[in-house]
N, C-alpha and C. Protein backbone atom coordinates (compact mmCIF):
# COMPACT_ATOMS: atom_id res chain seq x y z
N UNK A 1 39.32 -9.48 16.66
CA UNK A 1 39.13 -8.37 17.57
C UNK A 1 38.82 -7.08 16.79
N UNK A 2 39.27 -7.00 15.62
CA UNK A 2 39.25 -5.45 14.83
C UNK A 2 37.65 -5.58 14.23
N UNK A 3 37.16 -6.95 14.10
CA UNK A 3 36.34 -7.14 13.15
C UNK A 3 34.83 -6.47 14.88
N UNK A 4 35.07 -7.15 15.48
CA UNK A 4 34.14 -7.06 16.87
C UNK A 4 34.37 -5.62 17.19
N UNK A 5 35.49 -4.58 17.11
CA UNK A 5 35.64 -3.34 17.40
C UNK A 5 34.89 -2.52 16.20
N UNK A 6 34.70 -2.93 14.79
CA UNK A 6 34.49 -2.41 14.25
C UNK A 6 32.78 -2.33 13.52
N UNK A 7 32.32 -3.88 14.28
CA UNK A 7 31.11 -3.84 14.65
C UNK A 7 30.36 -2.94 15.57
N UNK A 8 31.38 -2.98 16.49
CA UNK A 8 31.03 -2.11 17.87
C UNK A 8 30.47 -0.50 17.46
N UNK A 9 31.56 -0.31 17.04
CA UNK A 9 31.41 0.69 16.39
C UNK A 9 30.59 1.53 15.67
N UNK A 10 29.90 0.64 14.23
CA UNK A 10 28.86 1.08 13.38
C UNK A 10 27.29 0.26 14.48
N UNK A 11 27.27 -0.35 15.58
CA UNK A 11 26.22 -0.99 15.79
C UNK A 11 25.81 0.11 16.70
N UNK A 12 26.83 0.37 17.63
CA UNK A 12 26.60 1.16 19.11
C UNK A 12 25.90 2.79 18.89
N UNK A 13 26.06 3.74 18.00
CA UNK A 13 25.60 4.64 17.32
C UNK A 13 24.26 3.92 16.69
N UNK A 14 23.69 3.35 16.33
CA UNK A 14 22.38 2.87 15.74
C UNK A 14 21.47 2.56 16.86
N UNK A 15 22.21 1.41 17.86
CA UNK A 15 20.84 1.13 18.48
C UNK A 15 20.78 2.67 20.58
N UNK A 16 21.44 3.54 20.00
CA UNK A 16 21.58 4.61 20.75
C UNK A 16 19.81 5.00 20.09
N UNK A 17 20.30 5.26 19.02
CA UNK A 17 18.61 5.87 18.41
C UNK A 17 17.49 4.87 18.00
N UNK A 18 17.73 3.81 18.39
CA UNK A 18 16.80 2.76 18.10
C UNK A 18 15.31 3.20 18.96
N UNK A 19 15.08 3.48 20.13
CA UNK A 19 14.32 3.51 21.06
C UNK A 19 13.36 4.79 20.71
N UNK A 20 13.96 5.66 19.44
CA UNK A 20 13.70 7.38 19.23
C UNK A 20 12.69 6.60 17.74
N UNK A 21 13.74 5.93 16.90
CA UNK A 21 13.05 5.41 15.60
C UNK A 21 11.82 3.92 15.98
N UNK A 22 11.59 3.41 16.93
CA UNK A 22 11.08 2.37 17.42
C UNK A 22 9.81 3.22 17.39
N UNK A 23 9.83 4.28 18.43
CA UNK A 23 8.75 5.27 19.12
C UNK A 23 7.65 5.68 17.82
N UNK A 24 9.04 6.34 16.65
CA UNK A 24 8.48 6.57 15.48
C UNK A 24 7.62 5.74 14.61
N UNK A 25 8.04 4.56 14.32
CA UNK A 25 7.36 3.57 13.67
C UNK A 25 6.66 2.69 14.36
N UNK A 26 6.60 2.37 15.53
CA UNK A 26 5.41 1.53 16.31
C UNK A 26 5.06 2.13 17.55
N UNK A 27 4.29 2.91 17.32
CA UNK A 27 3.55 4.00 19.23
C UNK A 27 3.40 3.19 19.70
N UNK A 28 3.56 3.28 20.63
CA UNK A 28 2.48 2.10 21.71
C UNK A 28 1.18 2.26 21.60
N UNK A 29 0.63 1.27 22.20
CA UNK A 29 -0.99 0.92 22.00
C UNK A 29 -1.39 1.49 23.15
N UNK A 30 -1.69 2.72 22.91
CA UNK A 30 -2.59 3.33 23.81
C UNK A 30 -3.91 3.88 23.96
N UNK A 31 -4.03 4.50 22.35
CA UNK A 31 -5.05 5.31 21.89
C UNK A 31 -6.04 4.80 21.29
N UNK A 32 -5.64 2.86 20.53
CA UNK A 32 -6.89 2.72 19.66
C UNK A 32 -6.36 1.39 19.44
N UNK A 33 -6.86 1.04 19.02
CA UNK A 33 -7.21 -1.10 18.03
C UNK A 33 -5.48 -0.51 17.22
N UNK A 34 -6.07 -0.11 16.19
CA UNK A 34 -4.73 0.10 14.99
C UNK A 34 -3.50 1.04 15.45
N UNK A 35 -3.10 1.47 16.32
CA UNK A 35 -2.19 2.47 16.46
C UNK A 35 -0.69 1.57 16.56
N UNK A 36 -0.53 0.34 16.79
CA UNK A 36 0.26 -0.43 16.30
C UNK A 36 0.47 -0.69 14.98
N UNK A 37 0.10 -0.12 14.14
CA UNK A 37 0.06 -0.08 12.51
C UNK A 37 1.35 0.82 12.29
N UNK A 38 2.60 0.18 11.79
CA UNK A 38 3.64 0.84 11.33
C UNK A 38 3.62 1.83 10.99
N UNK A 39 4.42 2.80 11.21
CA UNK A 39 4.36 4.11 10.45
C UNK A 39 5.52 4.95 9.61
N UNK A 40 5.85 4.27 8.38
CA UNK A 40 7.35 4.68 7.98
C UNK A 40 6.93 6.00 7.15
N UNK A 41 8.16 6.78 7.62
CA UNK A 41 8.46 7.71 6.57
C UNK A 41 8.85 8.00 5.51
N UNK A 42 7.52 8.74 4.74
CA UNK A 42 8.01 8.20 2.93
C UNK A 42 9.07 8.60 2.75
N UNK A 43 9.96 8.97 3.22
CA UNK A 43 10.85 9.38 2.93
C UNK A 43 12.35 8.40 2.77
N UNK A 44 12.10 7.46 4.26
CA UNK A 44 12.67 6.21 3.86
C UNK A 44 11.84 5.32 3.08
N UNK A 45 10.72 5.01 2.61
CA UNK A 45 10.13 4.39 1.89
C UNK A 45 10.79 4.56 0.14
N UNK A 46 11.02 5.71 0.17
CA UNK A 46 11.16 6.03 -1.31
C UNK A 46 12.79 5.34 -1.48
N UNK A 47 13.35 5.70 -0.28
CA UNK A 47 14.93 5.93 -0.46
C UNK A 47 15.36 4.14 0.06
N UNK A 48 14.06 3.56 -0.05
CA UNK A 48 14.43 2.46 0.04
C UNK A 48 15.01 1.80 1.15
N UNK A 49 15.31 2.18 2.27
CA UNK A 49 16.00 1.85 3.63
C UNK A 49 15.41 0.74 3.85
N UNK A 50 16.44 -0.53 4.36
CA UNK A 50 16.06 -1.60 4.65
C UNK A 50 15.70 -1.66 5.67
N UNK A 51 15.93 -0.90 7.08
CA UNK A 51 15.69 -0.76 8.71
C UNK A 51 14.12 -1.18 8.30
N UNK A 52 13.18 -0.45 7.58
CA UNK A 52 12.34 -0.32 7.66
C UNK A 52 11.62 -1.96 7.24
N UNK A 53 12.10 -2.73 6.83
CA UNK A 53 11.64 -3.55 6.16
C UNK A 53 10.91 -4.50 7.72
N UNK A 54 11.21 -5.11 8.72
CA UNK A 54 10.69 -5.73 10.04
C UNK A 54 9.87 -5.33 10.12
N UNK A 55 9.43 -3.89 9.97
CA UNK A 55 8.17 -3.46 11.16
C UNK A 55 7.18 -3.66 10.06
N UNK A 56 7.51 -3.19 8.12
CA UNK A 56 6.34 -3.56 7.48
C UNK A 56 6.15 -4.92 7.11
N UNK A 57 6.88 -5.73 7.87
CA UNK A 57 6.83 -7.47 7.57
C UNK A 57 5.43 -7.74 8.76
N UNK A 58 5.89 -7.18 9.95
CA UNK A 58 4.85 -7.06 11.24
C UNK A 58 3.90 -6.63 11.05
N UNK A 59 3.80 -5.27 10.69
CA UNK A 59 2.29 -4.83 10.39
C UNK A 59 1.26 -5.37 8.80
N UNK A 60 2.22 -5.78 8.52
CA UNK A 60 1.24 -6.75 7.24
C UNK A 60 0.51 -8.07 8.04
N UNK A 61 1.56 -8.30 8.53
CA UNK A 61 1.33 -9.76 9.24
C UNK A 61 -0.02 -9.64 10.32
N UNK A 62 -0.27 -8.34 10.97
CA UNK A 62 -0.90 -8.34 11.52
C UNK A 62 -2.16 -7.48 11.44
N UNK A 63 -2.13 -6.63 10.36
CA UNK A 63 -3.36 -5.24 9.98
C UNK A 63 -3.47 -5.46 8.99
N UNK A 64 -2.76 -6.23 8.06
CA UNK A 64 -2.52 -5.98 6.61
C UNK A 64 -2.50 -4.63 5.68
N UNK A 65 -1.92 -3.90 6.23
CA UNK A 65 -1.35 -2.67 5.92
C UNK A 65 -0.25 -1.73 6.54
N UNK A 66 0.31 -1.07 6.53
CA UNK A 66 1.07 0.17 7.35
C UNK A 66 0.73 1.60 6.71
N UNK A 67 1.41 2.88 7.41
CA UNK A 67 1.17 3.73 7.06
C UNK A 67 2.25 4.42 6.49
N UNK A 68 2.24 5.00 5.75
CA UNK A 68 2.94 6.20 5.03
C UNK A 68 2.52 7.53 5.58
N UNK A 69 3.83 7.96 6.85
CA UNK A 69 3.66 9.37 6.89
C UNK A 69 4.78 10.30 6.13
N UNK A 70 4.66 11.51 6.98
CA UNK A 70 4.89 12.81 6.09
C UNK A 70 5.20 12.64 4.64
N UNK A 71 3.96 12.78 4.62
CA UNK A 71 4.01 12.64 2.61
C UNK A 71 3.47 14.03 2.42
N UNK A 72 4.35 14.98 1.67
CA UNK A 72 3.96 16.12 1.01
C UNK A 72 2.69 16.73 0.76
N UNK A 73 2.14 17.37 1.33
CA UNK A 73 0.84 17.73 0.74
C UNK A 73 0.04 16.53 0.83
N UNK A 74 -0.15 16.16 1.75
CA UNK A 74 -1.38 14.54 1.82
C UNK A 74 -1.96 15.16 3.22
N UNK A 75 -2.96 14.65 2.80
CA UNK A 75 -4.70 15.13 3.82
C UNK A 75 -5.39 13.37 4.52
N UNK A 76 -4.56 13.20 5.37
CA UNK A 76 -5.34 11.37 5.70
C UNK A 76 -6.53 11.65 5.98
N UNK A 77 -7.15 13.16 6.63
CA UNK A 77 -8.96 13.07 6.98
C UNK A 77 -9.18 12.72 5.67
N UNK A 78 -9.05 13.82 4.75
CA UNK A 78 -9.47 13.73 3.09
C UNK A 78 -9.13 12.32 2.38
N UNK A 79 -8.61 11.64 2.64
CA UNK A 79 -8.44 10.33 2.00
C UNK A 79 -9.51 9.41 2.70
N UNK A 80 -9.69 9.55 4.08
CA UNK A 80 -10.27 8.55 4.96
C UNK A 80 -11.92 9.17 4.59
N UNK A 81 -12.00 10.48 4.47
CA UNK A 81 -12.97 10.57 3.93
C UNK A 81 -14.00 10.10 2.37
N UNK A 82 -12.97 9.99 1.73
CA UNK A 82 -12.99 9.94 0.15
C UNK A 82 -13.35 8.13 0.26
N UNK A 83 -12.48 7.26 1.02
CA UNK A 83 -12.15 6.01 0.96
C UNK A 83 -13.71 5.27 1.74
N UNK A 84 -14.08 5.85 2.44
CA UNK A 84 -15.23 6.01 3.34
C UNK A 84 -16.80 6.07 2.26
N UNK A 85 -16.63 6.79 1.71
CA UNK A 85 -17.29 7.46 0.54
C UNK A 85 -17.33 6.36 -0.87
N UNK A 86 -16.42 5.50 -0.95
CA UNK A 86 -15.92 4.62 -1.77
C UNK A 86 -16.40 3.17 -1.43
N UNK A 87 -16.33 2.65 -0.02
CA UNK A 87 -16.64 1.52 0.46
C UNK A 87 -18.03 1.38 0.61
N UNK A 88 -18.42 2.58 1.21
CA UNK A 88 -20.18 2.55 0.81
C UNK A 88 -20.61 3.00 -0.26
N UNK A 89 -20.06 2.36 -1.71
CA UNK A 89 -21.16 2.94 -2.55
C UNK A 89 -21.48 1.25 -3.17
N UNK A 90 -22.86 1.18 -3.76
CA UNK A 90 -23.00 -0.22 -4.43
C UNK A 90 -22.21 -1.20 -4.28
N UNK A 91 -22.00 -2.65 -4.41
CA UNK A 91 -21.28 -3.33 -4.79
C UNK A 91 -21.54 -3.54 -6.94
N UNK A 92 -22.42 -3.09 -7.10
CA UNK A 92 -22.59 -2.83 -8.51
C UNK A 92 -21.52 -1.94 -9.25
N UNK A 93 -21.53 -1.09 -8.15
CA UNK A 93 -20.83 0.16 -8.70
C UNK A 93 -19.21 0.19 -8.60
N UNK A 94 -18.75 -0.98 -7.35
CA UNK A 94 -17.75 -1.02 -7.04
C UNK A 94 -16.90 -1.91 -8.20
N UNK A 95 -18.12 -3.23 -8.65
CA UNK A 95 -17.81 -3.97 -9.35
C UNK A 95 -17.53 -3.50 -10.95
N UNK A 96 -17.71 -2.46 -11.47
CA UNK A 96 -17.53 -2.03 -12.48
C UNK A 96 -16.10 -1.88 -12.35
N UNK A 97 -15.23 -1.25 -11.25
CA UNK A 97 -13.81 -0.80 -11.40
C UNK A 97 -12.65 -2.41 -11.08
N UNK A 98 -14.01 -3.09 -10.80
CA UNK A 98 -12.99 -4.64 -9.85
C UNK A 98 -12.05 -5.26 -11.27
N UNK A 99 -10.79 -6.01 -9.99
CA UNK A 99 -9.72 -5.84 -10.90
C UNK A 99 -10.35 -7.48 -12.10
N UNK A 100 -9.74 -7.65 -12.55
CA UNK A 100 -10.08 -8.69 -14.08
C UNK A 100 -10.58 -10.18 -13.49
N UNK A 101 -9.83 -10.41 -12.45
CA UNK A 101 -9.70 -12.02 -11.78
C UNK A 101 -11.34 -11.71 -11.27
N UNK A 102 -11.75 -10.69 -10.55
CA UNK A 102 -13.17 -10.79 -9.99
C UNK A 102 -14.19 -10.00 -11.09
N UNK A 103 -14.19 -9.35 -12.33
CA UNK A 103 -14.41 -8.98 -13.05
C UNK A 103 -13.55 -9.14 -14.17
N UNK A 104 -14.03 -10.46 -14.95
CA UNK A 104 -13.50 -10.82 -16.54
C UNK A 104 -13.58 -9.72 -17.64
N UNK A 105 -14.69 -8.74 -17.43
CA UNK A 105 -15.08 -7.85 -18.40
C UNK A 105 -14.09 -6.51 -18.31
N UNK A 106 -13.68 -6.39 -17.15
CA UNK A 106 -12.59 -5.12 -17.08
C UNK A 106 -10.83 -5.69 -17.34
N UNK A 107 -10.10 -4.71 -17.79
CA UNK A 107 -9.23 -5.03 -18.59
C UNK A 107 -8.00 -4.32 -17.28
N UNK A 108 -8.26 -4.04 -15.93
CA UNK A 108 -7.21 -3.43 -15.39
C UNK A 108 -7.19 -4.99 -14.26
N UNK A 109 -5.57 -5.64 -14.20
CA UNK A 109 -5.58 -7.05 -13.71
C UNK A 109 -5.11 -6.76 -11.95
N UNK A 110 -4.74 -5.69 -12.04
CA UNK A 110 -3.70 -5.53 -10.33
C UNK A 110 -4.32 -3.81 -9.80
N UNK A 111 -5.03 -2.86 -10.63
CA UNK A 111 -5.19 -1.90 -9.62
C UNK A 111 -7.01 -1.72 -10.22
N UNK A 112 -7.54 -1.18 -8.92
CA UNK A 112 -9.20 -1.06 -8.47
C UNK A 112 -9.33 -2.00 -7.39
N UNK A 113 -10.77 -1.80 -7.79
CA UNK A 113 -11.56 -2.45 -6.23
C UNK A 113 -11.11 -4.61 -6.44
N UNK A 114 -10.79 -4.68 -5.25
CA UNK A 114 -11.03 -6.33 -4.86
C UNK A 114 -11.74 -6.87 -3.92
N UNK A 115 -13.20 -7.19 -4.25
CA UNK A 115 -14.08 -7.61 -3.35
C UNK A 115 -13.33 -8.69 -2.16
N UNK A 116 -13.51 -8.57 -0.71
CA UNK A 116 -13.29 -9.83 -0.03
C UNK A 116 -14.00 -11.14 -0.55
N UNK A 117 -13.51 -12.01 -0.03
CA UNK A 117 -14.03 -13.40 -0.60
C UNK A 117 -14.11 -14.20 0.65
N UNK A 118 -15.16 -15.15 0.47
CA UNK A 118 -15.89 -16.05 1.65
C UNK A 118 -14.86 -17.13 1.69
N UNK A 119 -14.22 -17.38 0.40
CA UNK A 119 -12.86 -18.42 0.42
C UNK A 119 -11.76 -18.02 0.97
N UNK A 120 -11.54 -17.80 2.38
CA UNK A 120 -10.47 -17.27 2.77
C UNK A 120 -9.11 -18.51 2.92
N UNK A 121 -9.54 -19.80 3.32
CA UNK A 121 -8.64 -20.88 3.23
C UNK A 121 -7.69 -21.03 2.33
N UNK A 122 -8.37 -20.65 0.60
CA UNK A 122 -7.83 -20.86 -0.49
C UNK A 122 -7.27 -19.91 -1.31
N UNK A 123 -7.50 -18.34 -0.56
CA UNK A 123 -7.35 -17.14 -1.33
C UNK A 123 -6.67 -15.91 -0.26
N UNK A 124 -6.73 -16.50 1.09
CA UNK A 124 -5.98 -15.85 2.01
C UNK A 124 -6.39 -14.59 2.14
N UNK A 125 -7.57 -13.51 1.48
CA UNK A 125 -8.10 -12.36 1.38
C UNK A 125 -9.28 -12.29 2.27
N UNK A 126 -8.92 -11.49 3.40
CA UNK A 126 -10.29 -11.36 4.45
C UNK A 126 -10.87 -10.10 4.29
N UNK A 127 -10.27 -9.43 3.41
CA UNK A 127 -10.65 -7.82 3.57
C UNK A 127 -10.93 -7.39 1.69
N UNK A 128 -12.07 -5.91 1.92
CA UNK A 128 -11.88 -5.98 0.59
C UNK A 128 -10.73 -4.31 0.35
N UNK A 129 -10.40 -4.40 -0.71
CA UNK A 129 -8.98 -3.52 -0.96
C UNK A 129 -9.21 -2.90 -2.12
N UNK A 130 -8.61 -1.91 -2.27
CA UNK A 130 -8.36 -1.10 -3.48
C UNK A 130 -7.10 -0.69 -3.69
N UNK A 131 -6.66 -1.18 -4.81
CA UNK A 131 -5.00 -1.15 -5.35
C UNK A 131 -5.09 0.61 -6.27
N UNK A 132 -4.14 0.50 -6.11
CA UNK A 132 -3.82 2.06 -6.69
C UNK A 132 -2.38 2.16 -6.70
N UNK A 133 -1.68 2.57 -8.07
CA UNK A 133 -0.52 3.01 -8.16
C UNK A 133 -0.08 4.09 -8.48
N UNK A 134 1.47 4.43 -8.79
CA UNK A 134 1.61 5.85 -9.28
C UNK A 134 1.19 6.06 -10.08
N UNK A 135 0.72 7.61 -10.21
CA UNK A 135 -0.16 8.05 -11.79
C UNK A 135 1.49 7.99 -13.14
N UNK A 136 0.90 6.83 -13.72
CA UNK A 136 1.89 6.91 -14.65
C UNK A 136 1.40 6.71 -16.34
N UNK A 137 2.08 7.01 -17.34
CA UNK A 137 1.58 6.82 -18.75
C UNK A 137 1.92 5.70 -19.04
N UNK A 138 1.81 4.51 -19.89
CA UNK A 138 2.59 3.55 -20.65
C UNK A 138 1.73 3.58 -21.70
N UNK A 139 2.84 3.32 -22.97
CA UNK A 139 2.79 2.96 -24.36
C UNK A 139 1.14 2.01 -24.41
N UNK A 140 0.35 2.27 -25.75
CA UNK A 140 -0.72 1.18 -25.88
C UNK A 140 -0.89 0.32 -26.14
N UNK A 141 0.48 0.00 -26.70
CA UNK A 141 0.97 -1.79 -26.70
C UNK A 141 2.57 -1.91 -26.55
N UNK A 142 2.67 -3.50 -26.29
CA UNK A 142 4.11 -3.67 -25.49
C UNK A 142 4.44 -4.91 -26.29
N UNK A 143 5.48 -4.92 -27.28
CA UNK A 143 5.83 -6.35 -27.70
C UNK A 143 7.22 -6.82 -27.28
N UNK A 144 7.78 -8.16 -26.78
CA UNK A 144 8.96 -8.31 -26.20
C UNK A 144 8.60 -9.48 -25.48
N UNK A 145 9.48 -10.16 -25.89
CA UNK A 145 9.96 -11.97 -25.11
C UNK A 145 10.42 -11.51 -24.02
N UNK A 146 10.98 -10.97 -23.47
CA UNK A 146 11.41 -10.40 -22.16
C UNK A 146 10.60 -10.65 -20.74
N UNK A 147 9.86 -12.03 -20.16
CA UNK A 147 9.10 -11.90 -19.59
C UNK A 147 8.90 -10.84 -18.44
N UNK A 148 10.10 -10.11 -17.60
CA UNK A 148 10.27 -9.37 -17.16
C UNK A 148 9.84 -8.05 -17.37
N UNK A 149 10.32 -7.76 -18.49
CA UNK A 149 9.27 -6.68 -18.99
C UNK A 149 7.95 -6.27 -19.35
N UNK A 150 7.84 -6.90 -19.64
CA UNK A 150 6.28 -7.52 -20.08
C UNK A 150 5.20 -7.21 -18.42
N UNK A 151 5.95 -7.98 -17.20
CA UNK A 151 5.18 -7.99 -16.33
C UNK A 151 5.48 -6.11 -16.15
N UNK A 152 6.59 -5.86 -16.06
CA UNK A 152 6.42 -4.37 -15.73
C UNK A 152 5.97 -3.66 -16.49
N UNK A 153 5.60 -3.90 -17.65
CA UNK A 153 4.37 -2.72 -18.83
C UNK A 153 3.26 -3.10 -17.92
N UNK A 154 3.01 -4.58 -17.73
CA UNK A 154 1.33 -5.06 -17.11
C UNK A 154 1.17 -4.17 -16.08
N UNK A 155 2.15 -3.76 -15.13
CA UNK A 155 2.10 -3.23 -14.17
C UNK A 155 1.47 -1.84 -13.99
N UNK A 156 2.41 -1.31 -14.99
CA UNK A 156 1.84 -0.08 -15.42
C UNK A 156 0.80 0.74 -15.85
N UNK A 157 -0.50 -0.45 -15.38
CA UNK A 157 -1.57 0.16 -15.88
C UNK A 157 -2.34 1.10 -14.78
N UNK A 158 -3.19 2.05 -15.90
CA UNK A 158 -3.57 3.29 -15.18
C UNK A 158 -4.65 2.83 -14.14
N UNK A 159 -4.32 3.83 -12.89
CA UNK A 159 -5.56 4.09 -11.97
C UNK A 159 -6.84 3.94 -12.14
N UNK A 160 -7.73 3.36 -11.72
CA UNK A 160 -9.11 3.34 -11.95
C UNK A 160 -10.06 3.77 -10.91
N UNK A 161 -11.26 4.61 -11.12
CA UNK A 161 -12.20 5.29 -9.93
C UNK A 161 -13.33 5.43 -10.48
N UNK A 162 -14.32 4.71 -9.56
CA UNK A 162 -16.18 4.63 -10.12
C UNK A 162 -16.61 6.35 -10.31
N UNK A 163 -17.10 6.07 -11.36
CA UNK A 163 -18.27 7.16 -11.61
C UNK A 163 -19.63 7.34 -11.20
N UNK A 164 -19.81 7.72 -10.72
CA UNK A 164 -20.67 7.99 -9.74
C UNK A 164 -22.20 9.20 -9.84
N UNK A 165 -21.38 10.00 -10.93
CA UNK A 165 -22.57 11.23 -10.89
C UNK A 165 -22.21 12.41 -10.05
N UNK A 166 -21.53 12.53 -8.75
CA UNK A 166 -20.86 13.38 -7.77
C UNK A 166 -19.55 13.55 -8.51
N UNK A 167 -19.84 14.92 -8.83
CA UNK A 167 -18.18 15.46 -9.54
C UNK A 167 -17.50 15.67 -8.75
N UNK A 168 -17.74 16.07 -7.27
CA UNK A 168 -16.65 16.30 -6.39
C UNK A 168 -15.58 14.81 -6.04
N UNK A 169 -16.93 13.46 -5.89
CA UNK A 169 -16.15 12.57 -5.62
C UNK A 169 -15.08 11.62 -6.81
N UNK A 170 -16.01 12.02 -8.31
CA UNK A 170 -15.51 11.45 -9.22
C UNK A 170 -13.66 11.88 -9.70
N UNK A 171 -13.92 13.04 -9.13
CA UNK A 171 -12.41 13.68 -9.95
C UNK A 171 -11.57 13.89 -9.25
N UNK A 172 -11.71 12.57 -8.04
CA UNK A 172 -10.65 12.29 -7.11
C UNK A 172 -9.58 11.22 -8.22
């Protein structure tokens, strides 16, 4: 009984605001195709909150993406613009930044461009994507049996963005 009272307790205060945080992270479909596209706040994103983890299991499952709002100083026209700007340029040009598996000759394995592929049965990729991580430094070489580590130096490699000739778009 103490254990059911004390459930009661920490549950009944949560799903009071469930219907307020629901609203927040999945609008209803009113306005467009994607507006069912999750929408967590980086703020729990950063801080790690597990609540959040269902709705980006759902919207992967179904958009293959979610969104990151109120993020500091972020412009989504200016990104959607920039990203827009990015998808139509060459596939020549795209292919210079593509990650190692679709380009052997480039040395970045997990962030740039990833062409879609006609093998979707075997590769599960219907869309084409561009990986991007935090702007971070790592060391120019990494030695250590540690397989763990190892994958997180790999990880760590820098951002990549086509050159283009347009300085406005390049020195995004």
């Amino acid at each position: 009984m103490k254990l059911f009272a004390l459930v009661l307790l920490l549950v009944a205060p949560a799903t009071a605001l469930l219907p307020d945080l629901l609203e927040k992270l999945w609008p209803e479909q009113n306005e467009g195709v994607f507006d069912g596209v999750a929408r967590i706040p980086y703020l729990d994103l950063l801080n790690d909150n597990s609540y959040i983890d269902p709705f980006l299991l759902q919207s992967m499952k179904k958009y293959g993406y979610f969104y990151v709002v109120d993020v500091p100083e972020y412009s989504a026209s200016l990104e959607q613009d920039i990203m827009k700007q990015f998808y139509d340029l060459d596939e020549d040009v795209k292919d210079e930044i593509a990650i190692r598996r679709h380009n052997p000759a480039n040395k970045n394995a997990y962030r740039g461009y990833c062409p879609g592929l006609d093998d979707v049965e075997n590769t599960l990729q219907y869309k084409n994507l561009y990986n991007i991580g935090p702007h971070e430094t790592r060391a120019a070489s990494f030695e250590s049996d540690d397989i763990l580590e190892k994958l997180r130096y790999d990880c760590q490699e820098p951002n990549v963005w086509p050159e283009t000739g347009n300085c406005t778009f390049d020195k995004v």
